[in-house]
C-alpha atoms as a PDB file:
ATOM      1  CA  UNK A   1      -1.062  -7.723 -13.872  1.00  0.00           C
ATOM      2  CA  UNK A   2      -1.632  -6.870 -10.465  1.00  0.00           C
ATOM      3  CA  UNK A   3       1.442  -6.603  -7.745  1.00  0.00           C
ATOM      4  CA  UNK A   4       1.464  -6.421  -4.571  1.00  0.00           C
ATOM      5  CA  UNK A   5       4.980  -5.005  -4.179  1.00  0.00           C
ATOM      6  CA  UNK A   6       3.416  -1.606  -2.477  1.00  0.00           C
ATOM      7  CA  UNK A   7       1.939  -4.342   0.186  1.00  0.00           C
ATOM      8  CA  UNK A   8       5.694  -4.894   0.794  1.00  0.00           C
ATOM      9  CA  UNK A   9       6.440  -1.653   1.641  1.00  0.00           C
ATOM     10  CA  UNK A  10       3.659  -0.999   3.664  1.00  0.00           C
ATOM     11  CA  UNK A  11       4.047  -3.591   5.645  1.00  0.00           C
ATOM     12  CA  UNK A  12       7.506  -2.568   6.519  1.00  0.00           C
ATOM     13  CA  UNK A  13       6.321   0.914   7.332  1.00  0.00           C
ATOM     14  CA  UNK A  14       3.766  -0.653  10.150  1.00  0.00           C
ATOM     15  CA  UNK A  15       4.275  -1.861  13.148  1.00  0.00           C
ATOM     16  CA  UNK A  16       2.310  -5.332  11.807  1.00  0.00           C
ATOM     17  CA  UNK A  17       4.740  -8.575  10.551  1.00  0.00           C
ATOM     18  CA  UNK A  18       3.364 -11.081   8.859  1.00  0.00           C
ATOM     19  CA  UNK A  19       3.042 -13.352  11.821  1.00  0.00           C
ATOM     20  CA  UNK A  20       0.555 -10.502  13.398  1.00  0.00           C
ATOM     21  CA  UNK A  21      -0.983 -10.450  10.382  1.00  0.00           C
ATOM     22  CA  UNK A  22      -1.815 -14.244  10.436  1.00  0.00           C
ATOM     23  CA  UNK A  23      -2.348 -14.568  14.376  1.00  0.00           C
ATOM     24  CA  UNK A  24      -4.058 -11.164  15.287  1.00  0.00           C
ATOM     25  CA  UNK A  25      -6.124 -10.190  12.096  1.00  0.00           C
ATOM     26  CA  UNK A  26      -6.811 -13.641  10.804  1.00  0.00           C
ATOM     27  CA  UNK A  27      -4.659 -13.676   7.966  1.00  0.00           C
ATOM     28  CA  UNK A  28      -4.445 -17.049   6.576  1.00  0.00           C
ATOM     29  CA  UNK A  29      -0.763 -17.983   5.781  1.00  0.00           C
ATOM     30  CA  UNK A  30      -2.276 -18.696   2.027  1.00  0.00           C
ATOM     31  CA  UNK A  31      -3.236 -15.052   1.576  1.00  0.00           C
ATOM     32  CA  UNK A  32       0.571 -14.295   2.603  1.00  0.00           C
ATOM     33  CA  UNK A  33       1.633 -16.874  -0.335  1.00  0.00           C
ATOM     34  CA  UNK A  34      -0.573 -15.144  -2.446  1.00  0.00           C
ATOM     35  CA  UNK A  35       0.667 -12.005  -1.993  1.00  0.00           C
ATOM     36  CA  UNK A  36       4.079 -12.963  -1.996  1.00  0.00           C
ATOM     37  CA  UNK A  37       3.512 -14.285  -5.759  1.00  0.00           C
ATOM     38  CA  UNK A  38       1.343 -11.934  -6.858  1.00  0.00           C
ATOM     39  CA  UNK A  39      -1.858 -14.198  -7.225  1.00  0.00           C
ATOM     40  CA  UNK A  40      -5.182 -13.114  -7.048  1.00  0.00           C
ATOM     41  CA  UNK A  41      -6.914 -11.891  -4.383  1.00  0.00           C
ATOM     42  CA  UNK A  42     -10.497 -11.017  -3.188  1.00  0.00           C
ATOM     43  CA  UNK A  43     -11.890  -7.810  -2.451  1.00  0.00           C
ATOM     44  CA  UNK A  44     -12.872  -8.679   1.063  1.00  0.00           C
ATOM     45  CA  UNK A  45      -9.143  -9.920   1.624  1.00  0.00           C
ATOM     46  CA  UNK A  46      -7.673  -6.639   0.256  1.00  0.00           C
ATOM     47  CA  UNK A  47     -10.409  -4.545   2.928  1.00  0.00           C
ATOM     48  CA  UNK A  48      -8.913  -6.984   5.268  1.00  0.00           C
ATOM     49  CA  UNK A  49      -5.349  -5.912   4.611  1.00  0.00           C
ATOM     50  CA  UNK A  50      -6.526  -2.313   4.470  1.00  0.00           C
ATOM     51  CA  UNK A  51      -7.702  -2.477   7.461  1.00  0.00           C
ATOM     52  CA  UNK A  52      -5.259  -4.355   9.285  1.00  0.00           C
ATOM     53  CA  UNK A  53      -2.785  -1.877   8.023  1.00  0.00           C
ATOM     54  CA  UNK A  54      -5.118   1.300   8.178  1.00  0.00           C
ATOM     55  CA  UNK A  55      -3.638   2.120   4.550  1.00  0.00           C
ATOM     56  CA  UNK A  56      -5.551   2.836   1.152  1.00  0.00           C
ATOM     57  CA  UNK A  57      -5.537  -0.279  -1.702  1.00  0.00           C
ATOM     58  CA  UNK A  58      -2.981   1.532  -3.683  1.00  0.00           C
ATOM     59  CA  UNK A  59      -0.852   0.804  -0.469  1.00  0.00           C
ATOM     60  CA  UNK A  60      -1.281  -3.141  -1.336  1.00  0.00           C
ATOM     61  CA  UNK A  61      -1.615  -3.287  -4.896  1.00  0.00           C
ATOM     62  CA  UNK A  62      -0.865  -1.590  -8.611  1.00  0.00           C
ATOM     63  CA  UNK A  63      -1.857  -2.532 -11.702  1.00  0.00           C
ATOM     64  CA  UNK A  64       1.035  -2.887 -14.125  1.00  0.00           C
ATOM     65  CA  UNK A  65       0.065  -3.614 -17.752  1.00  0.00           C
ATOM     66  CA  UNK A  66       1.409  -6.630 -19.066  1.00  0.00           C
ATOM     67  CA  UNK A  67       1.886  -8.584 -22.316  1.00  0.00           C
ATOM     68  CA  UNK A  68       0.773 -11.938 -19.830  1.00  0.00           C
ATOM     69  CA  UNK A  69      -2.412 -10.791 -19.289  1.00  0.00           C
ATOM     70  CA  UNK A  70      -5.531 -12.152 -20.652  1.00  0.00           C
ATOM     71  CA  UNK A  71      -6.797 -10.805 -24.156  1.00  0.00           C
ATOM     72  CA  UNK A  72     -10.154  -8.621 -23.451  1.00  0.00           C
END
């Protein structure tokens, strides 16, 4: 499962809110739903993020294994 919990903290650590996010980078207020629930995202979203934020992926997302997630 992927979380974006570290996007969280990040977030809190910049000078960027949410509404920046969505009115100065072009975040749609989906993609902040999304992350909020941990749904998926696209790559191009998460560069989008990074960007915004000037931060590394790990500082949006981690991987946590789960029982939930789909059989390989």
């Amino acid at each position: 499962m992927i979380s974006y919990a570290p996007f969280w903290e990040t977030l809190k650590k910049s000078k960027e809110t949410t509404y920046t996010l969505i009115h100065h980078y072009r975040i749609s207020s989906s993609t902040i739903d999304k992350l909020r629930k941990d749904k998926p995202l696209n790559t191009t979203t998460v560069n989008d993020l990074c960007r915004a934020l000037d931060c590394n992926t790990q500082d949006i997302m981690i991987y946590i294994p789960s029982e939930e997630d789909q059989f390989l």
